[in-house]
PDB file of N, CA and C in Angstrom:
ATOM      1  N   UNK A   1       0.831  -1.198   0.000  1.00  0.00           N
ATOM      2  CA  UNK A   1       0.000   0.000   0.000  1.00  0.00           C
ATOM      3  C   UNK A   1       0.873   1.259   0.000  1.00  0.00           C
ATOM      4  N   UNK A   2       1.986   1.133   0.639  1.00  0.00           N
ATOM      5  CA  UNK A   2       2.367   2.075   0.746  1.00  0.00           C
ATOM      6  C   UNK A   2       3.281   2.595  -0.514  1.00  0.00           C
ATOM      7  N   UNK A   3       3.817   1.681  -1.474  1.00  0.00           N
ATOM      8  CA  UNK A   3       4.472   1.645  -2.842  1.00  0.00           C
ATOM      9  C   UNK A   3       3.222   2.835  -3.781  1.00  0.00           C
ATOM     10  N   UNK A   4       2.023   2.151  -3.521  1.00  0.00           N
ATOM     11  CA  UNK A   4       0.714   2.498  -4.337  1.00  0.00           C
ATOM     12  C   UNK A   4       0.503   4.289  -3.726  1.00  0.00           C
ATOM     13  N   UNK A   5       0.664   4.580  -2.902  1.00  0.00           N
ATOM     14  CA  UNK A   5       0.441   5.896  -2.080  1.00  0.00           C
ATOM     15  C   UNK A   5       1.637   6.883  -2.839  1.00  0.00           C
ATOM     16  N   UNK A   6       2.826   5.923  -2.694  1.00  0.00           N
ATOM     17  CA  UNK A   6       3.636   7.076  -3.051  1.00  0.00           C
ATOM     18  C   UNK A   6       3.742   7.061  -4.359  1.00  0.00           C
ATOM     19  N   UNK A   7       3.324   6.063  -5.464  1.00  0.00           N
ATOM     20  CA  UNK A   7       3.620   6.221  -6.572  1.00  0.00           C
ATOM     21  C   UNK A   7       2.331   7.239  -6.855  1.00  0.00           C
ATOM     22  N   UNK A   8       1.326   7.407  -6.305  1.00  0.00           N
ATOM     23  CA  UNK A   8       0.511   8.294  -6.916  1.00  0.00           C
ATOM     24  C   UNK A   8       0.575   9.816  -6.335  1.00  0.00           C
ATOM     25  N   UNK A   9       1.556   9.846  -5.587  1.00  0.00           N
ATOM     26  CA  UNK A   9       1.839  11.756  -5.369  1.00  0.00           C
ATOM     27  C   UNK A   9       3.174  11.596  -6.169  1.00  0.00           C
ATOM     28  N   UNK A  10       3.524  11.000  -6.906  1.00  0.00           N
ATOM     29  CA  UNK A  10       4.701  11.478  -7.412  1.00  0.00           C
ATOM     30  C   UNK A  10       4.644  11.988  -8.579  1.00  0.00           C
ATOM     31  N   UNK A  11       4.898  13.061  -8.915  1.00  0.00           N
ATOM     32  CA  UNK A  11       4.493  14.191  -9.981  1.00  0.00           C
ATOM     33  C   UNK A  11       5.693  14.013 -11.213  1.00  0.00           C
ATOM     34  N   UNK A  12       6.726  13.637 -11.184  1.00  0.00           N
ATOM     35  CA  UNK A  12       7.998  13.398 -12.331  1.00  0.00           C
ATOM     36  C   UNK A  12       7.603  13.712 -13.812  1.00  0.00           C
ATOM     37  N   UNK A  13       6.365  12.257 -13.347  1.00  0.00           N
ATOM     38  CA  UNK A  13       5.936  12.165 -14.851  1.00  0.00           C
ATOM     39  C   UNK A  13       4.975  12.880 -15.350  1.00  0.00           C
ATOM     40  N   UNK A  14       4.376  13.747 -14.722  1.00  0.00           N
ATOM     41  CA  UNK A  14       4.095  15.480 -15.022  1.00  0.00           C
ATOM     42  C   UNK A  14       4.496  16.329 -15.636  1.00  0.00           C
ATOM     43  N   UNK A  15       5.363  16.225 -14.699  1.00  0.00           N
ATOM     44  CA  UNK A  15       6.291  17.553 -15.169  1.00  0.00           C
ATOM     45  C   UNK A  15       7.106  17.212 -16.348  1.00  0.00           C
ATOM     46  N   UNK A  16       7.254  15.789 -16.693  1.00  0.00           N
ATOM     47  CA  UNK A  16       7.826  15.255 -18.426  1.00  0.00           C
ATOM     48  C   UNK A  16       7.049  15.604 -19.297  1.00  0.00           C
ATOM     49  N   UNK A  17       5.769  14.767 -19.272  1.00  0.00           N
ATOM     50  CA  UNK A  17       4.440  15.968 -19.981  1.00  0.00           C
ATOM     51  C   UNK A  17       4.191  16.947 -20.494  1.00  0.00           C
ATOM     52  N   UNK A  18       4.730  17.814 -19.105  1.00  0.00           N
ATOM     53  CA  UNK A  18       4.025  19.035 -19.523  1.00  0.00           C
ATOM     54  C   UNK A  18       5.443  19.729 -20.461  1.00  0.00           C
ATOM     55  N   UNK A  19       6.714  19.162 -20.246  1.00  0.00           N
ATOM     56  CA  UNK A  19       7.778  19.987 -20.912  1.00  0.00           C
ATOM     57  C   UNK A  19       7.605  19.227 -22.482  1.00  0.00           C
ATOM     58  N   UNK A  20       7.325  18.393 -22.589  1.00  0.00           N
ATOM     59  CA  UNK A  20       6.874  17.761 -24.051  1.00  0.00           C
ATOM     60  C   UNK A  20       6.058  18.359 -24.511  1.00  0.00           C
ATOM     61  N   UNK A  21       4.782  18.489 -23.965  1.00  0.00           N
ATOM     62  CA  UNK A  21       3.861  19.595 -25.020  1.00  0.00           C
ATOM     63  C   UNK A  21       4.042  20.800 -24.712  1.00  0.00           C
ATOM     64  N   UNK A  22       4.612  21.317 -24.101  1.00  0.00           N
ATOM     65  CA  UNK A  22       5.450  22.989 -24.426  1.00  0.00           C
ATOM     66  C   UNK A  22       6.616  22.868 -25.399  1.00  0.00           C
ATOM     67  N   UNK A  23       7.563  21.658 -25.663  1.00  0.00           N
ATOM     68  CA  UNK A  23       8.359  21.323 -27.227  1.00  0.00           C
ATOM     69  C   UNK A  23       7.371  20.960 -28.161  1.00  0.00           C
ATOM     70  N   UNK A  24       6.467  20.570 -28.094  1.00  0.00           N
ATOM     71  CA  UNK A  24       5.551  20.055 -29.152  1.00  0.00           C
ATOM     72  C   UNK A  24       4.915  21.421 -30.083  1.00  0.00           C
ATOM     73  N   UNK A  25       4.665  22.254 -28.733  1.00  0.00           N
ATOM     74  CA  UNK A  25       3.866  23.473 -29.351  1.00  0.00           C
ATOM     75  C   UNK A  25       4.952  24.326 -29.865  1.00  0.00           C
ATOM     76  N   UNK A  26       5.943  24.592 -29.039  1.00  0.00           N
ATOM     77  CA  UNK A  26       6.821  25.633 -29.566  1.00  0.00           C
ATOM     78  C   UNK A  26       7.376  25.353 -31.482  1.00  0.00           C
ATOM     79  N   UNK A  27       7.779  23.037 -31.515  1.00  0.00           N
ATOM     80  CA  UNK A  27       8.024  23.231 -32.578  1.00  0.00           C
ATOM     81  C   UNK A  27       7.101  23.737 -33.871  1.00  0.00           C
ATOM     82  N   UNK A  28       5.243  23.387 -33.582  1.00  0.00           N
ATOM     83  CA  UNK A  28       4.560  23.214 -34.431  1.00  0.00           C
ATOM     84  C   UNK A  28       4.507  24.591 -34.996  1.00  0.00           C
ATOM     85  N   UNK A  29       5.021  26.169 -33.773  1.00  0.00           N
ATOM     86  CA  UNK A  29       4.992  27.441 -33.789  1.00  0.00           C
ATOM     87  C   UNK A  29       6.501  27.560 -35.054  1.00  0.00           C
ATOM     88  N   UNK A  30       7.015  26.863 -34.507  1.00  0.00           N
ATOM     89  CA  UNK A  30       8.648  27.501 -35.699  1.00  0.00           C
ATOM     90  C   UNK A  30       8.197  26.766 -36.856  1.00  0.00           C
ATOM     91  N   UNK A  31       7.745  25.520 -37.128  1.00  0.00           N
ATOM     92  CA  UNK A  31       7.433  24.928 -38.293  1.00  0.00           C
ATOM     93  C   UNK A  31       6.243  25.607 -39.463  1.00  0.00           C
ATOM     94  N   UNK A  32       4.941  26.261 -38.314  1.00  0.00           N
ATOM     95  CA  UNK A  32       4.698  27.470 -39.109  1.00  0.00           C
ATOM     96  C   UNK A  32       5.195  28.879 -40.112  1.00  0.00           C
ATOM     97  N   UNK A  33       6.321  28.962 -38.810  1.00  0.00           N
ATOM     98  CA  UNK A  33       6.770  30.267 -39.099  1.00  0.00           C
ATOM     99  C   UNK A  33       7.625  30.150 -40.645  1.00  0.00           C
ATOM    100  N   UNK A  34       8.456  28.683 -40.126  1.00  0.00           N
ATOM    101  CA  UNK A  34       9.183  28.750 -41.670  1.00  0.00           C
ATOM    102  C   UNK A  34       8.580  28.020 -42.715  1.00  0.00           C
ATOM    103  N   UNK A  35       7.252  27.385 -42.701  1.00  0.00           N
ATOM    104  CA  UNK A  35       6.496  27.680 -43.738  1.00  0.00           C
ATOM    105  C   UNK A  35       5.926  28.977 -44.277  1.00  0.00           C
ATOM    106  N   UNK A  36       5.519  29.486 -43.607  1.00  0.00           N
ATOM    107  CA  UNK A  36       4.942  30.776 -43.807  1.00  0.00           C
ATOM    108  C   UNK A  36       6.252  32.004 -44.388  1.00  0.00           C
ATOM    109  N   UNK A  37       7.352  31.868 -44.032  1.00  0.00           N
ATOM    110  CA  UNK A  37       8.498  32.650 -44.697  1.00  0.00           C
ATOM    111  C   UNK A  37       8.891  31.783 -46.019  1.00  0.00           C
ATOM    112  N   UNK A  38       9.050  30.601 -45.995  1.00  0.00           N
ATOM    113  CA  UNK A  38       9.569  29.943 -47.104  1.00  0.00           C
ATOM    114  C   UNK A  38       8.769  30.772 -48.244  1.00  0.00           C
ATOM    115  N   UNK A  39       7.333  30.252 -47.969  1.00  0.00           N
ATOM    116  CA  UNK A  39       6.893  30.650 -49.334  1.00  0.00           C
ATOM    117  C   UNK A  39       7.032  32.184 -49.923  1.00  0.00           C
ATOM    118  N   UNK A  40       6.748  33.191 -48.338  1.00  0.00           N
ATOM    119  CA  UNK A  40       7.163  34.926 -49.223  1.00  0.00           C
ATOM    120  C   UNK A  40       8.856  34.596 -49.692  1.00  0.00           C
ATOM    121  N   UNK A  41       9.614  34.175 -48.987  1.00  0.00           N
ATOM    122  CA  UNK A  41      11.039  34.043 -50.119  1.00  0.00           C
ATOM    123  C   UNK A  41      10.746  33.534 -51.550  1.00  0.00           C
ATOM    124  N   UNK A  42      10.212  32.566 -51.557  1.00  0.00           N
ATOM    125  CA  UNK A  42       9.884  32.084 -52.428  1.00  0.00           C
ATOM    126  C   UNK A  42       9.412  32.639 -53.819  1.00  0.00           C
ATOM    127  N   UNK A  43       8.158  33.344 -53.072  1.00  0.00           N
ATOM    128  CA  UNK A  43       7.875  34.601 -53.888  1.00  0.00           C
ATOM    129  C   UNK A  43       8.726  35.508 -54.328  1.00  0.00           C
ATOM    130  N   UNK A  44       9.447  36.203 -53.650  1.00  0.00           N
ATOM    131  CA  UNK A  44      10.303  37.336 -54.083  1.00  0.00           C
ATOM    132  C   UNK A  44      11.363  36.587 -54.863  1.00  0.00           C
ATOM    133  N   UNK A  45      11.717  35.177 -54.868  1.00  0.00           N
ATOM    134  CA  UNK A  45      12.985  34.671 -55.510  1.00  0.00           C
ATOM    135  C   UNK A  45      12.387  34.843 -57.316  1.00  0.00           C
ATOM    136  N   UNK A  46      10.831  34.229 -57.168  1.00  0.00           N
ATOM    137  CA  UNK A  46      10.675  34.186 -58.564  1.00  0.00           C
ATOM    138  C   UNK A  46      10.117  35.334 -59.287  1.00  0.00           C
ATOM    139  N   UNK A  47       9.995  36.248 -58.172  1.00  0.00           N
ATOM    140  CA  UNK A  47       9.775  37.628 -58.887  1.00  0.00           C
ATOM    141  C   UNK A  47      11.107  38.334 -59.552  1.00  0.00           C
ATOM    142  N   UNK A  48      12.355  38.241 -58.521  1.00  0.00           N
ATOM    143  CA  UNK A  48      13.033  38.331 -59.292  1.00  0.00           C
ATOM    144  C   UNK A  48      14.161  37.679 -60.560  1.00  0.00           C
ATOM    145  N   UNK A  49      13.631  36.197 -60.672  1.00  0.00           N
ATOM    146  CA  UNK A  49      13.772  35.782 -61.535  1.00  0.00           C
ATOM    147  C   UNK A  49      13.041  36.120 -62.949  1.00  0.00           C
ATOM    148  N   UNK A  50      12.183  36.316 -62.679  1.00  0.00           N
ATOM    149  CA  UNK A  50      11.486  36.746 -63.452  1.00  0.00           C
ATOM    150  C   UNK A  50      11.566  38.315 -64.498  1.00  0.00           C
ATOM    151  N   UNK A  51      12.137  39.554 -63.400  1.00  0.00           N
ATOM    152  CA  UNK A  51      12.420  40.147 -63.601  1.00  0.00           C
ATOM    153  C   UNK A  51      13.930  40.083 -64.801  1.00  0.00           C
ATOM    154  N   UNK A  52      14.494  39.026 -64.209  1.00  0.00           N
ATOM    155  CA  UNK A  52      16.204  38.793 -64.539  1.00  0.00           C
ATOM    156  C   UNK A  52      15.423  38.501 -66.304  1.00  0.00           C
TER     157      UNK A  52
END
């Protein structure tokens, strides 16, 4: 009983959790971002190819 008591106040695997989906979110935030820049580069590359 007493194994069972303490394994359930023990928070560890919480706090692993919660730092995983704060990496999870942060990457899905940068993976936006450099989609969202890729393509305006993108744009301006073939504008000025275009221009060339």
């Amino acid at each position: 009983m007493k194994y069972i008591s303490r394994f359930v106040k023990d928070e560890s695997g919480a706090t692993a959790i919660e730092y995983g989906l704060i990496a999870a979110l942060i990457a899905v935030v940068i993976i936006g971002a450099v989609t969202a820049l890729g393509t305006g580069v993108s744009d301006n590359m073939q504008s000025v190819a275009d221009a060339l």
